[in-house]
C-alpha atoms as a PDB file:
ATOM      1  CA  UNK A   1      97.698  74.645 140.256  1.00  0.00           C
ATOM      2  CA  UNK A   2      99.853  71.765 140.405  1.00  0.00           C
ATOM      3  CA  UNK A   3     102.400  71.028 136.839  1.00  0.00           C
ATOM      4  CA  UNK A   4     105.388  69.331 136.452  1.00  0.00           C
ATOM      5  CA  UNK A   5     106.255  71.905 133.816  1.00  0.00           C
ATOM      6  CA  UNK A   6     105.946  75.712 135.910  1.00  0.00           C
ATOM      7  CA  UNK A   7     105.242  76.998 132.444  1.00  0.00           C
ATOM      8  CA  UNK A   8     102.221  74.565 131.820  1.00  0.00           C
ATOM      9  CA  UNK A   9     100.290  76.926 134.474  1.00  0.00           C
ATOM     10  CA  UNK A  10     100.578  80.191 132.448  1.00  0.00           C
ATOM     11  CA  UNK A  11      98.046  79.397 130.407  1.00  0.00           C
ATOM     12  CA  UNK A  12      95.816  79.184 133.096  1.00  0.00           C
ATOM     13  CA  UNK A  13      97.120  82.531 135.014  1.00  0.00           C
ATOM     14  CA  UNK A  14      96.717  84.659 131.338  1.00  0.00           C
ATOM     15  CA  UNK A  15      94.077  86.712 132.656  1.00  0.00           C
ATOM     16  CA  UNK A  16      95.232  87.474 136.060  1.00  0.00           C
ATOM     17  CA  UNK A  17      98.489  89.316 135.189  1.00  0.00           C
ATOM     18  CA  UNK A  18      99.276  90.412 138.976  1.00  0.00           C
ATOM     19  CA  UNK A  19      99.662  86.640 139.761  1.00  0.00           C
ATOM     20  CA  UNK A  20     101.616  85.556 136.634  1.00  0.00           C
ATOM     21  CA  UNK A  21     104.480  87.840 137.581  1.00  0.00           C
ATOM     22  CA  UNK A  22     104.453  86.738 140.605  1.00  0.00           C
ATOM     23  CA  UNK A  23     103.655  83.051 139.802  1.00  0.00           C
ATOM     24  CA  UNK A  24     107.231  83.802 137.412  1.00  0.00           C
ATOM     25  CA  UNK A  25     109.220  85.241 139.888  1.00  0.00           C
ATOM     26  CA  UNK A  26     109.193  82.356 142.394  1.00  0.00           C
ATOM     27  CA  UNK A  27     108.553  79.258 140.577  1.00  0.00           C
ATOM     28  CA  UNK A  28     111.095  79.208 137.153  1.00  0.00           C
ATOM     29  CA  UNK A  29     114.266  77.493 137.252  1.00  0.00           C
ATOM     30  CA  UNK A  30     117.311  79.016 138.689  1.00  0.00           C
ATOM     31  CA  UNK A  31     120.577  79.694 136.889  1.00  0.00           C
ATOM     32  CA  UNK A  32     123.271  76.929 138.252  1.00  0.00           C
ATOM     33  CA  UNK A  33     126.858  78.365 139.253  1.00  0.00           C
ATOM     34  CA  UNK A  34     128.008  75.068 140.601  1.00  0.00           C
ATOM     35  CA  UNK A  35     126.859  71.495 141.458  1.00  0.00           C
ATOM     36  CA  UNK A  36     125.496  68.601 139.426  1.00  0.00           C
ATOM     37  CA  UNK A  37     123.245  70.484 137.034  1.00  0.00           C
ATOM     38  CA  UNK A  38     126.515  73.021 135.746  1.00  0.00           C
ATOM     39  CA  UNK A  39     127.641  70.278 133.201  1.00  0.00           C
ATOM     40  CA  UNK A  40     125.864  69.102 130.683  1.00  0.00           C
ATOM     41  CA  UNK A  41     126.482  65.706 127.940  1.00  0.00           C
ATOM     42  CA  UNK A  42     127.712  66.672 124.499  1.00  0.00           C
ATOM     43  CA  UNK A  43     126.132  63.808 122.970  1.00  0.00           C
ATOM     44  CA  UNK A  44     123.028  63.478 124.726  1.00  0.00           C
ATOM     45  CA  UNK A  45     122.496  65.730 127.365  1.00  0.00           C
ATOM     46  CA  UNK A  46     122.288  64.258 130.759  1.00  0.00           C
ATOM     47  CA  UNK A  47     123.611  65.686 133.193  1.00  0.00           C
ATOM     48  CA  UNK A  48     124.484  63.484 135.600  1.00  0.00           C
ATOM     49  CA  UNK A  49     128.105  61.207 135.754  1.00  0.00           C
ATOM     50  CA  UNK A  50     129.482  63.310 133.480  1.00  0.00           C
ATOM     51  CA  UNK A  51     133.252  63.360 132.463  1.00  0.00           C
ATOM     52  CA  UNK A  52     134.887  66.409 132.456  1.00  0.00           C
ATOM     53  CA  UNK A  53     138.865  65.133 132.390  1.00  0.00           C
ATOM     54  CA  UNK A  54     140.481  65.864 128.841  1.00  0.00           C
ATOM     55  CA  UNK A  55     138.386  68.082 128.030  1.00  0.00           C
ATOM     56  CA  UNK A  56     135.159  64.962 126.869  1.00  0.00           C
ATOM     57  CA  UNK A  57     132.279  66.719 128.684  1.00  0.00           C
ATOM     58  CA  UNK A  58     130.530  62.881 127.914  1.00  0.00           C
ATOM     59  CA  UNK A  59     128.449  61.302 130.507  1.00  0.00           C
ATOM     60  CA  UNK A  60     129.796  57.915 131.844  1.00  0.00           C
ATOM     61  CA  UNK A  61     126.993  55.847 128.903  1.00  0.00           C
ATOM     62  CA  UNK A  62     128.463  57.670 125.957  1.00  0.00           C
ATOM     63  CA  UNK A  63     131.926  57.401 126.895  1.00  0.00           C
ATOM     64  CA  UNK A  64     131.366  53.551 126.956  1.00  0.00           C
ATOM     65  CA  UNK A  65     130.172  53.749 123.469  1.00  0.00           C
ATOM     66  CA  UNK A  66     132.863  55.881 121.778  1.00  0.00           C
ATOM     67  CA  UNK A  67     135.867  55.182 123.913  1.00  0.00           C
ATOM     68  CA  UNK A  68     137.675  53.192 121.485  1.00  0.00           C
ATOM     69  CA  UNK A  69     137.027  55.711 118.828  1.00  0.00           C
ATOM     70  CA  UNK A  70     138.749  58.926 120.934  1.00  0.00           C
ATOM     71  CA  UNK A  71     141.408  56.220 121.356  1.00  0.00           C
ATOM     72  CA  UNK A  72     141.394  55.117 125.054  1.00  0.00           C
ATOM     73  CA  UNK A  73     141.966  51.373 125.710  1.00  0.00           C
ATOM     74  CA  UNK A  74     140.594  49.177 128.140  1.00  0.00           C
ATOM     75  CA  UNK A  75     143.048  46.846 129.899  1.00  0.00           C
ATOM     76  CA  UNK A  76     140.939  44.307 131.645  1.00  0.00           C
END
């Protein structure tokens, strides 16, 4: 019972209802409370590189796109 989604297997575990709880308990995603996966894009979702100063919550790619319209400047 190998997925890369952990609720691609429930269809499979439907009829033994003993195993789907448990197959829940231990395999679904966890909550975050801090590290990488806390923060999330605005724009597009990722969540990695992203910039949290001034309140953007952008990652790094969008903030290359719409820095000139939130008014910051690039000097060289």
């Amino acid at each position: 019972m190998t997925a890369s989604n952990h609720e691609k297997v429930f269809k499979q575990l439907k009829v033994k209802p003993a195993i789907l709880k448990k197959y829940k308990k231990h395999n679904s995603p966890k909550d975050r409370s801090c590290g990488i996966n806390t923060k999330k894009c605005t724009r597009c979702g990722r969540r990695r590189a992203v910039l949290g100063q001034y309140g953007l919550n952008v990652c790094r790619q969008c903030f290359r796109e719409n820095s000139k319209e939130l008014g910051f400047i690039q000097y060289s």
